[in-house]
PDB file of N, CA and C in Angstrom:
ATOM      1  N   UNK A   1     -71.215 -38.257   4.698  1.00  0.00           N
ATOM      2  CA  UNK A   1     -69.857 -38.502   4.295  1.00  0.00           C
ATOM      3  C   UNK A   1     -69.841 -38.920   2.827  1.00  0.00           C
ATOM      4  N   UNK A   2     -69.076 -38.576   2.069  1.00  0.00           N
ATOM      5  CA  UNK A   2     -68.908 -39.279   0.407  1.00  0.00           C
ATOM      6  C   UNK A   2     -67.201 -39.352   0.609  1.00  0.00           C
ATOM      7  N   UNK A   3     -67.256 -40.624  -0.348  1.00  0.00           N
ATOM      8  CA  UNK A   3     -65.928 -41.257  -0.320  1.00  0.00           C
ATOM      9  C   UNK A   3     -65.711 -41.601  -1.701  1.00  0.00           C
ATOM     10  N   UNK A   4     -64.389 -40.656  -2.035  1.00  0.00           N
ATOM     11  CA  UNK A   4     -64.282 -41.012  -3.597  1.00  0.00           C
ATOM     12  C   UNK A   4     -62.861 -41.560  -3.682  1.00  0.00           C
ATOM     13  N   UNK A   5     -63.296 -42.682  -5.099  1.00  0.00           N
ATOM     14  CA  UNK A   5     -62.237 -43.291  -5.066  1.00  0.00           C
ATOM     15  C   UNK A   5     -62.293 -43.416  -6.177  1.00  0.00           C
ATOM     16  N   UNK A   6     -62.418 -42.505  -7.214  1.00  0.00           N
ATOM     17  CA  UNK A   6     -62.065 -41.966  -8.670  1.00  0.00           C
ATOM     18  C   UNK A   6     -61.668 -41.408  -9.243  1.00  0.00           C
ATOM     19  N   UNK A   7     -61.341 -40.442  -8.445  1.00  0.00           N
ATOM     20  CA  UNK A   7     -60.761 -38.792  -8.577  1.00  0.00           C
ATOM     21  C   UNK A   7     -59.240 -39.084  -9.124  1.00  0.00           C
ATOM     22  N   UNK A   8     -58.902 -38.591  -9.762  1.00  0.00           N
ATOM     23  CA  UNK A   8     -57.627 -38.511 -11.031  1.00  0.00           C
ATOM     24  C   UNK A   8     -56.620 -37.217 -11.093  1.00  0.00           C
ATOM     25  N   UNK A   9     -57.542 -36.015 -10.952  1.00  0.00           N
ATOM     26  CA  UNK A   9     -56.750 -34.978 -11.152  1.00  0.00           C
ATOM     27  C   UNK A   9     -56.667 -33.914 -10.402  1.00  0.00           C
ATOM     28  N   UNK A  10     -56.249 -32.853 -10.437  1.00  0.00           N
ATOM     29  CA  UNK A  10     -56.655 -31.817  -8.744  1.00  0.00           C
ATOM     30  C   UNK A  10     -57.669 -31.472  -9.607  1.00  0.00           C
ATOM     31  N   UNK A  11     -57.920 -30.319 -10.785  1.00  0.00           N
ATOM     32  CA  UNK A  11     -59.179 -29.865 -11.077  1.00  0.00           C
ATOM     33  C   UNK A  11     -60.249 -30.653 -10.834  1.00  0.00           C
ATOM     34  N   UNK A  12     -60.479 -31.951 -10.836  1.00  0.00           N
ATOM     35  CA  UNK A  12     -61.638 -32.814 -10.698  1.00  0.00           C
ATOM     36  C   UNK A  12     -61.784 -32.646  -8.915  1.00  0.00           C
ATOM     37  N   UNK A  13     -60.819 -33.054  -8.154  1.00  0.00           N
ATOM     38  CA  UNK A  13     -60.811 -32.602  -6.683  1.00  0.00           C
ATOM     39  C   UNK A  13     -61.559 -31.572  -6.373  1.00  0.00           C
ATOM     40  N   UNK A  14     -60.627 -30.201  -7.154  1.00  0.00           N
ATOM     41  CA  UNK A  14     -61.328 -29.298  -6.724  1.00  0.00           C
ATOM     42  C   UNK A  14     -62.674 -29.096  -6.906  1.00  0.00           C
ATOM     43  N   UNK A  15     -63.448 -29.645  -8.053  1.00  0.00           N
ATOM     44  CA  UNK A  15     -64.620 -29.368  -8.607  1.00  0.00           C
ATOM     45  C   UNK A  15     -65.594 -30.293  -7.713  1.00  0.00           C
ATOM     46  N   UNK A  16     -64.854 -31.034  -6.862  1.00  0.00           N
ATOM     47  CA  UNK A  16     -65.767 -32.020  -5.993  1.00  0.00           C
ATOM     48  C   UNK A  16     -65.833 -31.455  -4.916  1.00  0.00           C
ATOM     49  N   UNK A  17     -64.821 -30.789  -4.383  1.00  0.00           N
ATOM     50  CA  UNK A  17     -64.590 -30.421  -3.138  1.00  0.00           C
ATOM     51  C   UNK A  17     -65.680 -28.841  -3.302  1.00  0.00           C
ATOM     52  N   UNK A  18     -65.719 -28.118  -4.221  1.00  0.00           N
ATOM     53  CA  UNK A  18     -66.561 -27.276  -4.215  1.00  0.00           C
ATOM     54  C   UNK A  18     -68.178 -27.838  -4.009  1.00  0.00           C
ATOM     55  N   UNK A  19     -68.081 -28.758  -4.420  1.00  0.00           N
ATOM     56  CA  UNK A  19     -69.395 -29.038  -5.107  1.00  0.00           C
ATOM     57  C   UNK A  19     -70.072 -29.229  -3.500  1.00  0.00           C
ATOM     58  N   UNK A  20     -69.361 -30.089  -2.743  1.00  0.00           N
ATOM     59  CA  UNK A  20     -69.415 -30.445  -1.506  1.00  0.00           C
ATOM     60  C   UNK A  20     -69.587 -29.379  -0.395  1.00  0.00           C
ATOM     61  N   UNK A  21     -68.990 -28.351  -0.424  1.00  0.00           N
ATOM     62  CA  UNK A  21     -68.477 -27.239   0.602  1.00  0.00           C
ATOM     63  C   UNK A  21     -69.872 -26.763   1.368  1.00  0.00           C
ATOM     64  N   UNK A  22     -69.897 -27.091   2.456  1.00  0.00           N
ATOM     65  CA  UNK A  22     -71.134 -27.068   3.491  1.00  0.00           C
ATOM     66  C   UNK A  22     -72.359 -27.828   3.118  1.00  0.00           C
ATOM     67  N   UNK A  23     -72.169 -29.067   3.001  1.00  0.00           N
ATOM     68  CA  UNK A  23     -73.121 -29.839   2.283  1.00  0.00           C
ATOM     69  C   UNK A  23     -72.680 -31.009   3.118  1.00  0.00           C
ATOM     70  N   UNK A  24     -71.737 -31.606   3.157  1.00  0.00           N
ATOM     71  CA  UNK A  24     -71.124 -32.698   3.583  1.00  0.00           C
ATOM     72  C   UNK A  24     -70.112 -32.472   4.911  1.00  0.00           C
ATOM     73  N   UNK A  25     -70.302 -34.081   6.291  1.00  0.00           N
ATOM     74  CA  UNK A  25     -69.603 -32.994   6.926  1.00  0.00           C
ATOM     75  C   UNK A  25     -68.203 -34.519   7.248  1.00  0.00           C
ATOM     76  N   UNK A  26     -67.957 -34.856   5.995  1.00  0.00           N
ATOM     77  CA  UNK A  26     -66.826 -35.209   5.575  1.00  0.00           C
ATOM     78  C   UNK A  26     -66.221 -35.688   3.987  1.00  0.00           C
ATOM     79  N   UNK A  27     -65.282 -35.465   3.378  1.00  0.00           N
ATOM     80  CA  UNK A  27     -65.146 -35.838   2.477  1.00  0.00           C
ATOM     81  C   UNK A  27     -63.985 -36.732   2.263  1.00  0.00           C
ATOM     82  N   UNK A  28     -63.860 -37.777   1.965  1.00  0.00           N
ATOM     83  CA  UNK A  28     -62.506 -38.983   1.989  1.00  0.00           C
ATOM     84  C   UNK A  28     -62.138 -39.380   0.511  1.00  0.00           C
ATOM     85  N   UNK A  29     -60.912 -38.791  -0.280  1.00  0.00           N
ATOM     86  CA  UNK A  29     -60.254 -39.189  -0.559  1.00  0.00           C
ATOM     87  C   UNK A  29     -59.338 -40.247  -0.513  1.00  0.00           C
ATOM     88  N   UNK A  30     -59.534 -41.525  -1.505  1.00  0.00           N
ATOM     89  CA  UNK A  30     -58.742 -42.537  -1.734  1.00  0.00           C
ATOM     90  C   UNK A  30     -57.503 -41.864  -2.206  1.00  0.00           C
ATOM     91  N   UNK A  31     -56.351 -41.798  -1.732  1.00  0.00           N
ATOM     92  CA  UNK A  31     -55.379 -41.484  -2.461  1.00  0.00           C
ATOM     93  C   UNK A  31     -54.589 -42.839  -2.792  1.00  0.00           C
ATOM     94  N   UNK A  32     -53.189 -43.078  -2.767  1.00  0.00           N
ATOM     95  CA  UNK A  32     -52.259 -44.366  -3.100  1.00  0.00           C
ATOM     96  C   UNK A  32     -50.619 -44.003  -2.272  1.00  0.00           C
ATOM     97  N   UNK A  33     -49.961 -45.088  -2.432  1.00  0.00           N
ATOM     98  CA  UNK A  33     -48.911 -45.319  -1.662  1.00  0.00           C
ATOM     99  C   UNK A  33     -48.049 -44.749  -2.660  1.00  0.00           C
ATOM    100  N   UNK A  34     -48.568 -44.418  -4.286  1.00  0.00           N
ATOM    101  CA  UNK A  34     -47.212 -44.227  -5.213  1.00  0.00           C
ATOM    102  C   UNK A  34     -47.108 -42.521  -5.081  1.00  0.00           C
ATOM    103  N   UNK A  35     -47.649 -41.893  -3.721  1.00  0.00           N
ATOM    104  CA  UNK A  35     -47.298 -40.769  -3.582  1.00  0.00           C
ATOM    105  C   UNK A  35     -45.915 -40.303  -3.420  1.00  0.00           C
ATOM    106  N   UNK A  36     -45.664 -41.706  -2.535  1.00  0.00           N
ATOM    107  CA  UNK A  36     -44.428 -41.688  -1.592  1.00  0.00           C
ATOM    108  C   UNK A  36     -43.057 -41.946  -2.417  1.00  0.00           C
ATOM    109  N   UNK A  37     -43.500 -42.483  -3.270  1.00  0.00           N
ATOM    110  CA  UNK A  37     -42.218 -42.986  -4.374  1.00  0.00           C
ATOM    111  C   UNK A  37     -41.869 -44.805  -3.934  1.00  0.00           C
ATOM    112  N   UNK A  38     -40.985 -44.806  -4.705  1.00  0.00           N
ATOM    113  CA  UNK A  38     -39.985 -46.054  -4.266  1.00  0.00           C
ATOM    114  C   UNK A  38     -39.904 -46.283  -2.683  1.00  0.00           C
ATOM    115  N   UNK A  39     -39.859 -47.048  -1.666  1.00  0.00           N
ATOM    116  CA  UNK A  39     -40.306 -47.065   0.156  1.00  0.00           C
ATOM    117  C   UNK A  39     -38.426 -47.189   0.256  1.00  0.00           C
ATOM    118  N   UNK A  40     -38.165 -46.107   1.119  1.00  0.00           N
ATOM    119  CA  UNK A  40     -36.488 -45.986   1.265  1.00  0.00           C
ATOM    120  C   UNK A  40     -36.900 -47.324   2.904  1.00  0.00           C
ATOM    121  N   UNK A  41     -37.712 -47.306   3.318  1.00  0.00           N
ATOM    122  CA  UNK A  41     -38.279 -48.168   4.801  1.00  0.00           C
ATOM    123  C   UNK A  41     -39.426 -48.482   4.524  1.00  0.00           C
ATOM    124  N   UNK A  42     -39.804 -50.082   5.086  1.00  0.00           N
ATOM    125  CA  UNK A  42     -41.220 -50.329   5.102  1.00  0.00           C
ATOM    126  C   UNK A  42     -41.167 -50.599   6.795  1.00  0.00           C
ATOM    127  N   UNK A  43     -42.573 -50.453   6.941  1.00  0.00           N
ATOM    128  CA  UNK A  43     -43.518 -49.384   6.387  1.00  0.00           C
ATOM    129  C   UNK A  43     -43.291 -47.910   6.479  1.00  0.00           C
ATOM    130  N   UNK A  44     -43.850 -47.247   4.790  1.00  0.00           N
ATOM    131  CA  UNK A  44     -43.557 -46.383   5.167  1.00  0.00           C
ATOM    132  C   UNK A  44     -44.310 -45.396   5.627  1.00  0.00           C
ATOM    133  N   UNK A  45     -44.539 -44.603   6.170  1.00  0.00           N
ATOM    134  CA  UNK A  45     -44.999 -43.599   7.477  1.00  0.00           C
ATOM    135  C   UNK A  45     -45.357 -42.383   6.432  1.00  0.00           C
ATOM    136  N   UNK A  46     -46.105 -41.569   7.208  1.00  0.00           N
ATOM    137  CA  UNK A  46     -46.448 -39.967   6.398  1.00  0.00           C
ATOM    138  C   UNK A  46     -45.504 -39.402   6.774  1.00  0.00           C
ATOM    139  N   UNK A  47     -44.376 -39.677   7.773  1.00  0.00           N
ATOM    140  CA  UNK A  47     -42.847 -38.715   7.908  1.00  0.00           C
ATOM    141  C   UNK A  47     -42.393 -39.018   6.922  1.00  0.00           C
ATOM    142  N   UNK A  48     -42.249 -39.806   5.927  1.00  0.00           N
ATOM    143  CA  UNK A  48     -41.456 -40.062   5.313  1.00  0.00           C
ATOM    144  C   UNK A  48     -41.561 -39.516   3.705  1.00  0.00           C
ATOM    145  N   UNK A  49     -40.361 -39.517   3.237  1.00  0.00           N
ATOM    146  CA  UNK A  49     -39.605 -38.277   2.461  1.00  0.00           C
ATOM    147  C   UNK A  49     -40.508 -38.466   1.202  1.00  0.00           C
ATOM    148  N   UNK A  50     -40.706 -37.694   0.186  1.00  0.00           N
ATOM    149  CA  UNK A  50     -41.749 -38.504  -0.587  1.00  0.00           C
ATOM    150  C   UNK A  50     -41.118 -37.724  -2.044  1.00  0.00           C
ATOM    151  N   UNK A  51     -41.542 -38.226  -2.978  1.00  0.00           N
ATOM    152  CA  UNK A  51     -40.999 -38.691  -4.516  1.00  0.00           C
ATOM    153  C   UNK A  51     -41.845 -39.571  -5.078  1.00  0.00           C
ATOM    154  N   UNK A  52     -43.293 -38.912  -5.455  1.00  0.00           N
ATOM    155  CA  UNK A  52     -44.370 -39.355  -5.973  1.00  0.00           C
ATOM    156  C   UNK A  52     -44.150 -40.355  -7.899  1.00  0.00           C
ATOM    157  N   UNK A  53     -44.710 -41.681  -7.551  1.00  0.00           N
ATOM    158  CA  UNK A  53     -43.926 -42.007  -8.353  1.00  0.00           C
ATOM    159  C   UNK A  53     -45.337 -41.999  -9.966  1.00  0.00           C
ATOM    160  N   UNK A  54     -44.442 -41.991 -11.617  1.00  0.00           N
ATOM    161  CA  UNK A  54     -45.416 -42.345 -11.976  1.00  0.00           C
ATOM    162  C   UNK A  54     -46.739 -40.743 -12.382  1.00  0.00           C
ATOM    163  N   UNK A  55     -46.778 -41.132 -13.654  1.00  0.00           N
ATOM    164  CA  UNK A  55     -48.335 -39.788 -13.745  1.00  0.00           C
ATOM    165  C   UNK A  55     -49.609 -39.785 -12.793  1.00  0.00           C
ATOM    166  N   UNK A  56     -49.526 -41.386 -12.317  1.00  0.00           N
ATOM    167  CA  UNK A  56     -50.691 -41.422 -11.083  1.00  0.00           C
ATOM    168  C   UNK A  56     -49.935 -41.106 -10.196  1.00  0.00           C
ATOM    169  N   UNK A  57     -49.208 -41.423  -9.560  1.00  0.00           N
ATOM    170  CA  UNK A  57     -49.025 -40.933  -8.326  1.00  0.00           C
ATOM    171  C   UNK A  57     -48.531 -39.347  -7.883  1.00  0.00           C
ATOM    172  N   UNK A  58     -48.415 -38.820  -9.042  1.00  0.00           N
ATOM    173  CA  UNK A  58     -47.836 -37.142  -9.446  1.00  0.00           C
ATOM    174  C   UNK A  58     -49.081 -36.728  -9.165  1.00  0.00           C
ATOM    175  N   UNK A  59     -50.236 -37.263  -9.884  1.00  0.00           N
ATOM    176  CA  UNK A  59     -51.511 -36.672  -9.682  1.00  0.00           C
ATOM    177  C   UNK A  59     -52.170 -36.819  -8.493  1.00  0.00           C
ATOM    178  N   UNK A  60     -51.933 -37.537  -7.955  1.00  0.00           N
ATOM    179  CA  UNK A  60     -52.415 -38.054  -6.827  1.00  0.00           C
ATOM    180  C   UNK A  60     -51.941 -37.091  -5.583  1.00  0.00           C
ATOM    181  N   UNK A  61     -50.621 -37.384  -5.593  1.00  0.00           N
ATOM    182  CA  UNK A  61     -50.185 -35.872  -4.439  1.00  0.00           C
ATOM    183  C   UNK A  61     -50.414 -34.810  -4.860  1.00  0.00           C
ATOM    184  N   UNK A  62     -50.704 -34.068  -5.922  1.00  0.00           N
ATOM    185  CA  UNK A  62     -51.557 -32.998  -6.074  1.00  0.00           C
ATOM    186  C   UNK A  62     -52.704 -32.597  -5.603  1.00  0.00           C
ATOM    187  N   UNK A  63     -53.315 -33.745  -5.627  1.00  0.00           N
ATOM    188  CA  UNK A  63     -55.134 -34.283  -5.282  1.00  0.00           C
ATOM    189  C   UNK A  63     -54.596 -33.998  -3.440  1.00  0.00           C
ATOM    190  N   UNK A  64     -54.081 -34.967  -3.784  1.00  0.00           N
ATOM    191  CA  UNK A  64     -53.999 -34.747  -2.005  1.00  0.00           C
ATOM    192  C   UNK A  64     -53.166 -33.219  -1.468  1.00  0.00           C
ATOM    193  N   UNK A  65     -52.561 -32.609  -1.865  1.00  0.00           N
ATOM    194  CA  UNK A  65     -51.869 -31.556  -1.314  1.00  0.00           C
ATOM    195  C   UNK A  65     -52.794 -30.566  -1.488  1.00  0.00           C
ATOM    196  N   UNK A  66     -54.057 -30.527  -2.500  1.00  0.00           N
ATOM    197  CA  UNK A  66     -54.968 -29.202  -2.371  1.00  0.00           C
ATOM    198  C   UNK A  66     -55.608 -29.650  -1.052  1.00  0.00           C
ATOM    199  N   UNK A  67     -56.297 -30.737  -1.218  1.00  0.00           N
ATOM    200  CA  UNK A  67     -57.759 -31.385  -0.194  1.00  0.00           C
ATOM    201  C   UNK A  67     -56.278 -30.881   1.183  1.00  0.00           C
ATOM    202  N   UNK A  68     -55.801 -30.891   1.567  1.00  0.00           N
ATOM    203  CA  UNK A  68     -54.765 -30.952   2.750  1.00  0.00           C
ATOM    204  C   UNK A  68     -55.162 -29.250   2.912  1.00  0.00           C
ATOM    205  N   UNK A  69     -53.979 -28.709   1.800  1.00  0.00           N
ATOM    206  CA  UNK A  69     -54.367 -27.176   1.862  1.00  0.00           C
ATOM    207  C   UNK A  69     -55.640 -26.210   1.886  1.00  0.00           C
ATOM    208  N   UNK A  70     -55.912 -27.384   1.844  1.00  0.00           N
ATOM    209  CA  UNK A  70     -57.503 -26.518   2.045  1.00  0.00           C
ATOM    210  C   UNK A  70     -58.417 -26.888   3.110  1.00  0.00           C
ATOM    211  N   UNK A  71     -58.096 -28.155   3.685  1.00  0.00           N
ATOM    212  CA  UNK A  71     -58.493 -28.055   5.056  1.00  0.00           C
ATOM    213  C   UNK A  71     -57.784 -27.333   5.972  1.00  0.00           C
ATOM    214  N   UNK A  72     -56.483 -27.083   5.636  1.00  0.00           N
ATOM    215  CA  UNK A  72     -55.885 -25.858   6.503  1.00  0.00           C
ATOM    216  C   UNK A  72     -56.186 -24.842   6.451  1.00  0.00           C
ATOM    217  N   UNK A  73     -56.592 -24.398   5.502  1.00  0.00           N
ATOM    218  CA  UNK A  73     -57.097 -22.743   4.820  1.00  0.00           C
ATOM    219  C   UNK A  73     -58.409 -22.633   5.508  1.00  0.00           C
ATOM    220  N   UNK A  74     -59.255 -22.973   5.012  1.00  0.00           N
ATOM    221  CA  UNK A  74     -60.815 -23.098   5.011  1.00  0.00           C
ATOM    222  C   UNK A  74     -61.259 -23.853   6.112  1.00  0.00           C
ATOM    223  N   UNK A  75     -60.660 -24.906   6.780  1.00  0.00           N
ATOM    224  CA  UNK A  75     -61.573 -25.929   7.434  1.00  0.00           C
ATOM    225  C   UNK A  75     -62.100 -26.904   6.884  1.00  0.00           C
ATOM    226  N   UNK A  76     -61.943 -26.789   5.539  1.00  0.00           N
ATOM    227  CA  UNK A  76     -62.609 -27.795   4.960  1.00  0.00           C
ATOM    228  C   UNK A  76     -62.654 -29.822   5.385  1.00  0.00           C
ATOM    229  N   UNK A  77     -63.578 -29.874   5.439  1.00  0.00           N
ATOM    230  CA  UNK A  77     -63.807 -31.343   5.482  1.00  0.00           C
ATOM    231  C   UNK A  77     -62.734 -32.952   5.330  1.00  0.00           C
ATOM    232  N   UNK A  78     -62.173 -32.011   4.435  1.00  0.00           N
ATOM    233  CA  UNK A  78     -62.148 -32.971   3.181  1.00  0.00           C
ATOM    234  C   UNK A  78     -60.419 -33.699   4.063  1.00  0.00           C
ATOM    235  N   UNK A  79     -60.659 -35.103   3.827  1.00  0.00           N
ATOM    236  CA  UNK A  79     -58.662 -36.149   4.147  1.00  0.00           C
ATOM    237  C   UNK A  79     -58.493 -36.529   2.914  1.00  0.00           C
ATOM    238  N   UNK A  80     -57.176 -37.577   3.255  1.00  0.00           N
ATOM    239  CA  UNK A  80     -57.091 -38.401   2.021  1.00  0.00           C
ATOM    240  C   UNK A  80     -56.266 -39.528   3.045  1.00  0.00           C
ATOM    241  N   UNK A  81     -56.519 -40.620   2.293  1.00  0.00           N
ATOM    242  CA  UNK A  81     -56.142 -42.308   3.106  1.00  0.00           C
ATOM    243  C   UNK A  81     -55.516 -42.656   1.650  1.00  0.00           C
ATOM    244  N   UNK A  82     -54.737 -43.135   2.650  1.00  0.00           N
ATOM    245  CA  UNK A  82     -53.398 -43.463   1.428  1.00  0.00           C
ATOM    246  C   UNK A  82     -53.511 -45.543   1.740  1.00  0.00           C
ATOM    247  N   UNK A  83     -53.546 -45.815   0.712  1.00  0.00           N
ATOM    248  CA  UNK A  83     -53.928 -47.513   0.450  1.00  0.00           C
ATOM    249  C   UNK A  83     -52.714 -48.069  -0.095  1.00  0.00           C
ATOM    250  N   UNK A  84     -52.141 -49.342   0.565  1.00  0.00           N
ATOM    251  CA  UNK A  84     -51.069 -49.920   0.275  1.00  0.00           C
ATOM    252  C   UNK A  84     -51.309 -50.230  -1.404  1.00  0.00           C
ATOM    253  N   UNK A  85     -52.548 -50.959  -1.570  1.00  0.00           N
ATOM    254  CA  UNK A  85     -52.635 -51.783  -2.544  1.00  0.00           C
ATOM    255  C   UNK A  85     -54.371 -52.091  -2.709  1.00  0.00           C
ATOM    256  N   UNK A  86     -54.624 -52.116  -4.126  1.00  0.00           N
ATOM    257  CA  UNK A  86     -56.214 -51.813  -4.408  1.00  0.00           C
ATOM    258  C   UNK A  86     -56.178 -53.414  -5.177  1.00  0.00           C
ATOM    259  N   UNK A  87     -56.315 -54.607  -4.573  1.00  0.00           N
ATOM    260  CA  UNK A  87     -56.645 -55.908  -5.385  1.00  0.00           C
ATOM    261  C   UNK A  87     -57.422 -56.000  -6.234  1.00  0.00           C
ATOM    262  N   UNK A  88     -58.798 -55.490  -6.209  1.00  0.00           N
ATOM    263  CA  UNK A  88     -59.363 -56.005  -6.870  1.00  0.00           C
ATOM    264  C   UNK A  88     -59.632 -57.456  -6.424  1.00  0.00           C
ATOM    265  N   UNK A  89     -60.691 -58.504  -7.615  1.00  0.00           N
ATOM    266  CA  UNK A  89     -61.232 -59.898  -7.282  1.00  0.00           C
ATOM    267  C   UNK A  89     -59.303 -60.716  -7.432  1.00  0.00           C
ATOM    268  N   UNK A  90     -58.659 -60.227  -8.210  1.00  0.00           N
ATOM    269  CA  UNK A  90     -57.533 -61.420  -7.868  1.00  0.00           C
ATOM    270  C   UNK A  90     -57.171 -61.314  -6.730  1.00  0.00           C
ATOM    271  N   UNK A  91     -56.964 -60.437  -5.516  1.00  0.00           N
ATOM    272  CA  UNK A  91     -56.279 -60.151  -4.819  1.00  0.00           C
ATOM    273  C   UNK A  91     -57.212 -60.622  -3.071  1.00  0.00           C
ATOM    274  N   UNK A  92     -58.122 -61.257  -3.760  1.00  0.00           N
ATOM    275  CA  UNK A  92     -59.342 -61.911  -2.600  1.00  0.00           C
ATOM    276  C   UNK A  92     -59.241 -63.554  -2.870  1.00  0.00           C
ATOM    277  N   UNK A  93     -58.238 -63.821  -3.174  1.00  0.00           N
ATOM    278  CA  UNK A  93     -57.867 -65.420  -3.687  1.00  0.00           C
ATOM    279  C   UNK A  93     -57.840 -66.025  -2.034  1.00  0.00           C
TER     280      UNK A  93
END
């Protein structure tokens, strides 16, 4: 399994996700919650309507809409986990 939680852009995705392709027999994408936009409901759900907010989070549902489309296409491996919130050491207070 490899789990990335660096990935920035779809070309970088894709260039991982190739790199990976019958090598690995999972690949996990960190994605983020600013896919979803502004939360019209908390919590909000993968039904829910989305309006990616922000150049990260634009990029981010990109990232995630290939790795998606391409496990539909191909079979490929590859999810993405969407994280409320990435603390860091302040956020372990």
């Amino acid at each position: 399994m490899v789990i990335d939680l660096i990935c920035f852009t779809e070309p970088s995705a894709r260039a991982i996700a190739d790199a990976l392709a019958g090598r690995v027999r999972q690949f996990l994408h960190c994605g983020t919650i600013w896919v979803h936009g502004p939360s019209a409901q908390v919590p909000t759900t993968e039904a829910a309507k989305r309006a990616p907010f922000g150049e990260y989070g634009i990029r981010k549902a990109a990232i995630e809409a290939h790795l998606l489309d391409r496990a539909h296409r191909e079979g490929s491996p590859s999810r993405s986990s969407i994280r409320g919130t990435s603390p860091g050491r302040a956020g372990c207070r």
